[in-house]
N, C-alpha and C. Protein backbone atom coordinates (compact mmCIF):
# COMPACT_ATOMS: atom_id res chain seq x y z
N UNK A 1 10.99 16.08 20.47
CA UNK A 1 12.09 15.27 20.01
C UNK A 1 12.20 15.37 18.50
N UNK A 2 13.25 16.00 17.96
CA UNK A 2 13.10 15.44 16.69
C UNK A 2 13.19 14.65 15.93
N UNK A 3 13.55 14.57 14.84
CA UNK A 3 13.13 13.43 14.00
C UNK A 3 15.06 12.69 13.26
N UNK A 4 15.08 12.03 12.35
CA UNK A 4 16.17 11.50 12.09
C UNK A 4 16.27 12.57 10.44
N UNK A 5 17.96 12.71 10.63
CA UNK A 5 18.25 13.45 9.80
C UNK A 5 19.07 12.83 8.83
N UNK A 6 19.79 11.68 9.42
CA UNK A 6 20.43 10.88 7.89
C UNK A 6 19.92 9.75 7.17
N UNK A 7 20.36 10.33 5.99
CA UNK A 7 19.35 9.21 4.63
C UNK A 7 19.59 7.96 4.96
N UNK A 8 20.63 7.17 5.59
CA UNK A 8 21.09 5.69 5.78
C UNK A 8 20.50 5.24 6.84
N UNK A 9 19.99 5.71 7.83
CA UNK A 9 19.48 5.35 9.14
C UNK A 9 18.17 5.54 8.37
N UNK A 10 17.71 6.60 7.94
CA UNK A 10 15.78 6.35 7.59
C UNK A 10 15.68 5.48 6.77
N UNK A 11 16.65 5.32 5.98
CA UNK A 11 16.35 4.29 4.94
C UNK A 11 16.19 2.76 5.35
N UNK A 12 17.23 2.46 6.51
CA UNK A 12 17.38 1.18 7.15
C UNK A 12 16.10 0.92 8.11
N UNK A 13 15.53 2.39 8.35
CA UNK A 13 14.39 2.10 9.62
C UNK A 13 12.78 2.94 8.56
N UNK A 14 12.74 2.39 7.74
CA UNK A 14 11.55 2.95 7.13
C UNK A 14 10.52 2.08 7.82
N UNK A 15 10.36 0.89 8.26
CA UNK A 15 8.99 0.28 8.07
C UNK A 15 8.20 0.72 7.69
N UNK A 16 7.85 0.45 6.57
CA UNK A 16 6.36 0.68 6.00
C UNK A 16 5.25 -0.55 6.09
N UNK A 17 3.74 0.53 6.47
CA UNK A 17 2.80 -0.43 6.72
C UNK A 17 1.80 0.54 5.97
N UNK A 18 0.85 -0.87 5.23
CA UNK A 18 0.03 -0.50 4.59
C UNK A 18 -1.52 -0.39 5.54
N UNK A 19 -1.67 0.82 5.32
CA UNK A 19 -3.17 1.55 5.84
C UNK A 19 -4.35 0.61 5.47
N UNK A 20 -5.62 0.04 6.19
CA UNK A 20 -6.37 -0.51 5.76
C UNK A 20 -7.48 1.18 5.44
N UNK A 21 -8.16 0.23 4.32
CA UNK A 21 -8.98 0.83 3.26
C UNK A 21 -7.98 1.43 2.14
N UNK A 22 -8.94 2.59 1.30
CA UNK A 22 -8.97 3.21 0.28
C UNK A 22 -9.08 4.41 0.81
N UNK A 23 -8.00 5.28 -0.45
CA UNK A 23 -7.96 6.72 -0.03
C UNK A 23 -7.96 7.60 -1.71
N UNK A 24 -8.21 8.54 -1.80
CA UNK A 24 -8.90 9.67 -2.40
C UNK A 24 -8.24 10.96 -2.34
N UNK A 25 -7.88 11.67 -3.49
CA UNK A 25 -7.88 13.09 -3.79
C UNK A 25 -8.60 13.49 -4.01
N UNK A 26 -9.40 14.33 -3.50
CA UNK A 26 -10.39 15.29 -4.53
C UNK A 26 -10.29 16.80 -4.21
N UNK A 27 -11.15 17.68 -4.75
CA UNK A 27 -10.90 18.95 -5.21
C UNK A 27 -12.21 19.78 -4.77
N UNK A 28 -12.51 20.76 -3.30
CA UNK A 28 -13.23 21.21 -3.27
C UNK A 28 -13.39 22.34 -3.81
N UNK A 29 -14.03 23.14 -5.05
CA UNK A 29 -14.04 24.60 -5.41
C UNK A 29 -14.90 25.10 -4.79
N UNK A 30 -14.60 26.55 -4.06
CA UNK A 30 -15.18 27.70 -3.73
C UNK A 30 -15.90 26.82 -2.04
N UNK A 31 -15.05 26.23 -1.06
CA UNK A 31 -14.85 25.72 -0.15
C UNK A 31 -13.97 26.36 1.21
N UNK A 32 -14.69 26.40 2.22
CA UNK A 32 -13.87 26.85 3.51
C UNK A 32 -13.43 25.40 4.25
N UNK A 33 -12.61 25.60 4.60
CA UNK A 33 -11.90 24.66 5.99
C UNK A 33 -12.74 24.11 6.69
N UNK A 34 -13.99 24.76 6.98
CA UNK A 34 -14.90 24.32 7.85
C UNK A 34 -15.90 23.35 7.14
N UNK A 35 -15.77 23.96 6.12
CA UNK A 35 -16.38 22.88 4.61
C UNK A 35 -16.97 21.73 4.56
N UNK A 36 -15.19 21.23 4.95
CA UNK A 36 -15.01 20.30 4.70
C UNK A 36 -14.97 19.31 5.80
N UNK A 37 -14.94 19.78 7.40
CA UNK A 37 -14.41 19.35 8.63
C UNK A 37 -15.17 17.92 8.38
N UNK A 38 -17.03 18.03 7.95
CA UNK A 38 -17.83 17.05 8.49
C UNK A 38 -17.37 15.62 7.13
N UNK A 39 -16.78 15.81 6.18
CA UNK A 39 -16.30 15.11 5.78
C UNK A 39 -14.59 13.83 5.97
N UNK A 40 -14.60 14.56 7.41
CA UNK A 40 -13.52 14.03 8.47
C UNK A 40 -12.35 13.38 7.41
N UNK A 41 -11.52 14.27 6.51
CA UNK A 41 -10.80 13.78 5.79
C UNK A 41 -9.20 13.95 6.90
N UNK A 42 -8.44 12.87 5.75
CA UNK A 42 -6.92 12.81 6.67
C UNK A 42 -5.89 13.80 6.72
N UNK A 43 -6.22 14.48 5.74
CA UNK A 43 -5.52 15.62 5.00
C UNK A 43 -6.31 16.85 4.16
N UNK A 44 -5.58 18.15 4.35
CA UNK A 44 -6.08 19.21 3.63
C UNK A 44 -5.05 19.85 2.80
N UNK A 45 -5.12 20.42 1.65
CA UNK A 45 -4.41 21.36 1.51
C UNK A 45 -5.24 22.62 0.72
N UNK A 46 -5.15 23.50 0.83
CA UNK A 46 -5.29 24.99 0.77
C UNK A 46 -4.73 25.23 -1.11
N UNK A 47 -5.24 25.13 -1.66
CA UNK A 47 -4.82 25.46 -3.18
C UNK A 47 -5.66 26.61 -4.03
N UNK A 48 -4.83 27.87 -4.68
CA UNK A 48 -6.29 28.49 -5.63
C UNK A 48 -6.94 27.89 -5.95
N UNK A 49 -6.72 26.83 -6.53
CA UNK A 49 -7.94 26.19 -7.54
C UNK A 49 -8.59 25.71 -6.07
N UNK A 50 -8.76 25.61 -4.98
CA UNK A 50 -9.74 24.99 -3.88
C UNK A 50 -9.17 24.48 -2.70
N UNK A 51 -9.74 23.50 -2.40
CA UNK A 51 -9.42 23.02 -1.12
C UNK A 51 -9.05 21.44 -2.11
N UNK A 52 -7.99 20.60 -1.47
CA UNK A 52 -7.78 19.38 -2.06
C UNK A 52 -7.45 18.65 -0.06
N UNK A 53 -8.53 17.62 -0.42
CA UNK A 53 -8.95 17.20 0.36
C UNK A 53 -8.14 15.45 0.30
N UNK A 54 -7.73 14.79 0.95
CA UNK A 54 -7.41 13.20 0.95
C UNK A 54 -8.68 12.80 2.17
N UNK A 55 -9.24 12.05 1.35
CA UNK A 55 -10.68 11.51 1.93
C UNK A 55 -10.57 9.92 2.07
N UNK A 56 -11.06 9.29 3.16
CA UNK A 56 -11.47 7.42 2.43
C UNK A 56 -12.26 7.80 1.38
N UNK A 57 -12.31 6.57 0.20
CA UNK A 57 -13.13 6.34 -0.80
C UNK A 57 -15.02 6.70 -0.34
N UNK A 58 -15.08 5.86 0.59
CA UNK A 58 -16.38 5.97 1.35
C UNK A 58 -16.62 6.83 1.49
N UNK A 59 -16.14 8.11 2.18
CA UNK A 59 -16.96 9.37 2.29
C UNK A 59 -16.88 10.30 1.25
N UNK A 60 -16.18 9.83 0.06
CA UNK A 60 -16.20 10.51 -1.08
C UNK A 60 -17.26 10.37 -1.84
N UNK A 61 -17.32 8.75 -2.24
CA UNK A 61 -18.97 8.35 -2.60
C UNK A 61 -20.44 8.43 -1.82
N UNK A 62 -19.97 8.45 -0.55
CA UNK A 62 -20.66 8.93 0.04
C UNK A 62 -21.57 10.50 -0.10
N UNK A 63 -20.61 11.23 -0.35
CA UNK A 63 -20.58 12.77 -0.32
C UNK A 63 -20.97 13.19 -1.91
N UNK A 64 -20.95 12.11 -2.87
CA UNK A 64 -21.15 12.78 -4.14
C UNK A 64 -20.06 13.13 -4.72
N UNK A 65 -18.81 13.15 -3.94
CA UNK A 65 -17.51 13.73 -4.26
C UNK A 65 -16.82 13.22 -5.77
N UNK A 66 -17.05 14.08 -6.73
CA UNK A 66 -16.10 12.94 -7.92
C UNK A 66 -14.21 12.99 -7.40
N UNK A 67 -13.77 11.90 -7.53
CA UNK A 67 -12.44 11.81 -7.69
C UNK A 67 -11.73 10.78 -8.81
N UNK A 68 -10.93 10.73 -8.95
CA UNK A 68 -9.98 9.64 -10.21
C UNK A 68 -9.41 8.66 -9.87
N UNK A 69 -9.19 8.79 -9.13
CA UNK A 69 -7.95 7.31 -8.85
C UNK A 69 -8.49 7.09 -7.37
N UNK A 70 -8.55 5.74 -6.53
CA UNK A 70 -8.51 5.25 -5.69
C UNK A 70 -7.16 4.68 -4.97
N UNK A 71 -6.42 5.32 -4.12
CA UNK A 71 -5.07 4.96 -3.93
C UNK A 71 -5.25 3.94 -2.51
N UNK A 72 -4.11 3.90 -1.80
CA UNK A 72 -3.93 3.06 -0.53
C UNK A 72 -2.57 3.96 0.01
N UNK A 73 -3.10 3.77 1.53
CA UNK A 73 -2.15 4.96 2.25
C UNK A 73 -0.94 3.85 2.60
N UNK A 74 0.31 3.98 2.86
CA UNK A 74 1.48 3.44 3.33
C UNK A 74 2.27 4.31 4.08
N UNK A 75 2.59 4.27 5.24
CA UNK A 75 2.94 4.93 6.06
C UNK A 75 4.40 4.13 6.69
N UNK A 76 5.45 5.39 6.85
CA UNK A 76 6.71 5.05 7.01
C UNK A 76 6.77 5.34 8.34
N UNK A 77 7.05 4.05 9.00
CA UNK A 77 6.96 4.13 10.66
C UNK A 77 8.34 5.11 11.13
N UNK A 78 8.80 5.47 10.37
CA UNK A 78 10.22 6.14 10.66
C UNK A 78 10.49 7.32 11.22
N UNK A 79 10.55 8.30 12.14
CA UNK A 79 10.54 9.02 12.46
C UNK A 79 11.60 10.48 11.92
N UNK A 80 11.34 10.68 10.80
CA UNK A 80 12.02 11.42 9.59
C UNK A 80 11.41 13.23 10.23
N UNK A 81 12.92 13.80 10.35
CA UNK A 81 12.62 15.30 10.11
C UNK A 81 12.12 16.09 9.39
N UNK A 82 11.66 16.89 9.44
CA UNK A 82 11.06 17.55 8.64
C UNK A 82 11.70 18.68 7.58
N UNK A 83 13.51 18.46 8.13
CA UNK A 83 14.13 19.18 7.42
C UNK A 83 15.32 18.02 7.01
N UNK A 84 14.92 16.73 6.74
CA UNK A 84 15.65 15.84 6.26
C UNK A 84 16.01 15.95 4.84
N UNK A 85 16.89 15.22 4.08
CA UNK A 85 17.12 15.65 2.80
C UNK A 85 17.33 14.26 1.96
N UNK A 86 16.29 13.86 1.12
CA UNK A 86 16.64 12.57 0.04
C UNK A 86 15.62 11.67 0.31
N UNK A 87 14.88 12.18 1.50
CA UNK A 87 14.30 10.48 1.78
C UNK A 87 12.79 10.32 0.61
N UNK A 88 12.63 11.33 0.41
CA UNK A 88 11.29 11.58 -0.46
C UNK A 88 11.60 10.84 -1.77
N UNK A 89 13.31 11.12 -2.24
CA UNK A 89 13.76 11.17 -3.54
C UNK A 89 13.95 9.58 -3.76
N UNK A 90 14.61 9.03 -2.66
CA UNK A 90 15.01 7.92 -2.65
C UNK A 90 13.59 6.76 -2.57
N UNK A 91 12.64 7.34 -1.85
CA UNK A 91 11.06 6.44 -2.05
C UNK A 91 10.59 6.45 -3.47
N UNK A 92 10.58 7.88 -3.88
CA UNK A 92 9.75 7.88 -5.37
C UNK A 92 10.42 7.26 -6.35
N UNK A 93 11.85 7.18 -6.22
CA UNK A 93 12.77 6.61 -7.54
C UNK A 93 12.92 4.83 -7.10
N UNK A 94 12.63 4.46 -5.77
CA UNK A 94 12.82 3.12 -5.63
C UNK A 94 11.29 2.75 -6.56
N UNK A 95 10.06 3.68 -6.05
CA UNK A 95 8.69 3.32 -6.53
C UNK A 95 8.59 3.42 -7.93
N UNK A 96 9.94 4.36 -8.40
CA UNK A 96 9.03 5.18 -10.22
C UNK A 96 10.11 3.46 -10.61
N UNK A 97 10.83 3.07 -10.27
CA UNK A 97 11.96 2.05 -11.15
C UNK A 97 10.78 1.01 -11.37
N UNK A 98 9.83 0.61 -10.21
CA UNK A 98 8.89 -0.33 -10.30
C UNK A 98 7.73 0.10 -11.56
N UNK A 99 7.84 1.09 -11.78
CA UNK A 99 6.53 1.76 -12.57
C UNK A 99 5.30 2.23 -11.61
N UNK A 100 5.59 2.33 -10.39
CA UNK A 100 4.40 2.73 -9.30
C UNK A 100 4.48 4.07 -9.24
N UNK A 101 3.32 5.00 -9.30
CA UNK A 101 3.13 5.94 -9.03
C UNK A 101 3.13 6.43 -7.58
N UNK A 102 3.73 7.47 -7.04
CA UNK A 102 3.49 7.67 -5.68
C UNK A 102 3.39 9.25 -5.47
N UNK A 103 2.26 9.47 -4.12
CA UNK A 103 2.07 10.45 -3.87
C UNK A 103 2.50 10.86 -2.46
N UNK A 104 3.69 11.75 -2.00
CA UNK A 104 4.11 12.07 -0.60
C UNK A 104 3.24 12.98 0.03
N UNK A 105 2.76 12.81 1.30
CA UNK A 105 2.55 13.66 2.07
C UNK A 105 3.01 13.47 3.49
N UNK A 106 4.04 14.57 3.89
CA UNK A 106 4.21 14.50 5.10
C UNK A 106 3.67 14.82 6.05
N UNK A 107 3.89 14.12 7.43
CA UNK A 107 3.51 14.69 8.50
C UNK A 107 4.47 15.02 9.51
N UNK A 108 4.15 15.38 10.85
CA UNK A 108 5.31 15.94 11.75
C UNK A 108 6.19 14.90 11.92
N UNK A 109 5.49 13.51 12.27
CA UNK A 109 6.43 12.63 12.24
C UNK A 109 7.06 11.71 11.35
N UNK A 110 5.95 11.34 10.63
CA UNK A 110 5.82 10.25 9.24
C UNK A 110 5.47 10.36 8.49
N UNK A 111 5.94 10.05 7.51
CA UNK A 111 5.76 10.52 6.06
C UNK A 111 5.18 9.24 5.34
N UNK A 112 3.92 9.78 4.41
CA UNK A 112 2.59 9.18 4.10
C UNK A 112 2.54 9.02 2.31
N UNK A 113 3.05 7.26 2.14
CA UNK A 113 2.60 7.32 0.58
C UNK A 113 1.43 6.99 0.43
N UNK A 114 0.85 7.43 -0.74
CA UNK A 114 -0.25 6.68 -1.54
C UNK A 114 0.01 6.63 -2.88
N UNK A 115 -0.47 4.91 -2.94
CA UNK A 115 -0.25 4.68 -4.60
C UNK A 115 -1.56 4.50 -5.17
N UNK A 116 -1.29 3.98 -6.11
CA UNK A 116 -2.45 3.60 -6.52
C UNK A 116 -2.57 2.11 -6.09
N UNK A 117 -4.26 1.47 -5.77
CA UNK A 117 -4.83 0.41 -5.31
C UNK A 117 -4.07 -0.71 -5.52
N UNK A 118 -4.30 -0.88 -6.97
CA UNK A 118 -3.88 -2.53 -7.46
C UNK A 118 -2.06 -2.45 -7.26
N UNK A 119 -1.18 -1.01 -6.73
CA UNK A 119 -0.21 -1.59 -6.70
C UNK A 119 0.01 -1.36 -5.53
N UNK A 120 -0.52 -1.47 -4.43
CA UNK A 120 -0.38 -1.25 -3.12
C UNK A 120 0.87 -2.56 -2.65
N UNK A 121 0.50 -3.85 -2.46
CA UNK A 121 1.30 -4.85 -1.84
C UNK A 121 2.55 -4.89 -1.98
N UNK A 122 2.37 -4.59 -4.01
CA UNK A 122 3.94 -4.29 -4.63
C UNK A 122 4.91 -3.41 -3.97
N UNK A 123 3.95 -2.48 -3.52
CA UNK A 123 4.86 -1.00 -3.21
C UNK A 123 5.57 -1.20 -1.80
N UNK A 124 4.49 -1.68 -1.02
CA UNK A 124 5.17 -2.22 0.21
C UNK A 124 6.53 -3.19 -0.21
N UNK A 125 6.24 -3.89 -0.73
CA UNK A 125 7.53 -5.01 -1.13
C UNK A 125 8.78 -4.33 -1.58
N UNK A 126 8.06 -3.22 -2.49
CA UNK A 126 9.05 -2.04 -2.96
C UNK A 126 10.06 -1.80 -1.74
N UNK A 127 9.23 -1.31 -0.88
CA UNK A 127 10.02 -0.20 0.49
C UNK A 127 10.75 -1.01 1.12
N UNK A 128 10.26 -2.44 1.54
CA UNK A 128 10.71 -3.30 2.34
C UNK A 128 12.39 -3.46 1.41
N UNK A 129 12.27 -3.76 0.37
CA UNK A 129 13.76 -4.24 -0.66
C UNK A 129 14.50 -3.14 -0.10
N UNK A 130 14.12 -1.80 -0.23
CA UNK A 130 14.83 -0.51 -0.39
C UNK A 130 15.25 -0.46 1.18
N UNK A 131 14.68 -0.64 2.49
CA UNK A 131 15.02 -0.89 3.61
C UNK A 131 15.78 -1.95 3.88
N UNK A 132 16.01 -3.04 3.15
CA UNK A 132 16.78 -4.15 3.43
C UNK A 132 18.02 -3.57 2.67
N UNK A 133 18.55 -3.51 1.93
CA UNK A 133 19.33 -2.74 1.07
C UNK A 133 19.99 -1.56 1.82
N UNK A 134 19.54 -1.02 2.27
CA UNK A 134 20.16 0.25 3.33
C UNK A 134 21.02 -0.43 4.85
N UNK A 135 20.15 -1.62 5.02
CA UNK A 135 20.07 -1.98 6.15
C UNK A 135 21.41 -2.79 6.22
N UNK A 136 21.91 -3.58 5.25
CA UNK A 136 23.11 -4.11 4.91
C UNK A 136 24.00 -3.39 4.26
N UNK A 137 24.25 -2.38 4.24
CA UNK A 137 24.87 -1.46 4.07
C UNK A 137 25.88 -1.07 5.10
């Protein structure tokens, strides 16, 4: 089934829910795929500079892993295509107006922010305005 292709309907049906725990970028150099498996992270990506891994906090400190920032995952219950157009643009500019940093990663179905920690609740409140706003539209 696919996913929703217009910006006014995802926008009206974002629900966003905030992920319990803490989540993590970090940077494996000179790392295979398999690497990394036992570190059961949520996400991979494949980069020259290494493997960049989205880990919980826990198995990062756990692992010795240095990383920088401690974010919080928020996840858009919305069922967004993968060849949709704006919805990325329209999250980061509702988030950058707040001063929140945000990081997209999609998936097949839902598309996955992380901010940073201390502005996690905000950001939700963020999405929720930006979904109400669409929604009366």
């Amino acid at each position: 089934m696919r996913g929703l292709l217009d910006l006014s309907t995802m926008l009206a049906t974002l629900n966003p829910e905030l992920v319990p725990g803490e989540f993590v970028f970090c940077s494996l150099r000179n790392s295979t795929l398999a690497d990394a498996l036992h570190l059961d992270p949520i996400g991979i990506f494949t980069e020259r500079e290494g493997l960049t891994v989205i880990l919980t906090r826990q198995s990062a400190e756990a692992n010795g892993i240095p990383f920088e920032l401690s974010l919080r995952q928020i996840t858009l219950n919305v069922h967004s295509d993968l060849a949709a157009v704006g919805l990325t643009a329209a999250i980061a500019t509702a988030l950058s107006d707040h001063g929140i940093s945000a990081n997209v990663v999609a998936g097949f179905y839902h598309d996955h922010i992380f901010v940073p920690e201390p502005d996690s609740e905000r950001s939700v409140q963020v999405l929720k305005m930006l979904q109400n706003d669409a929604s009366a539209q």
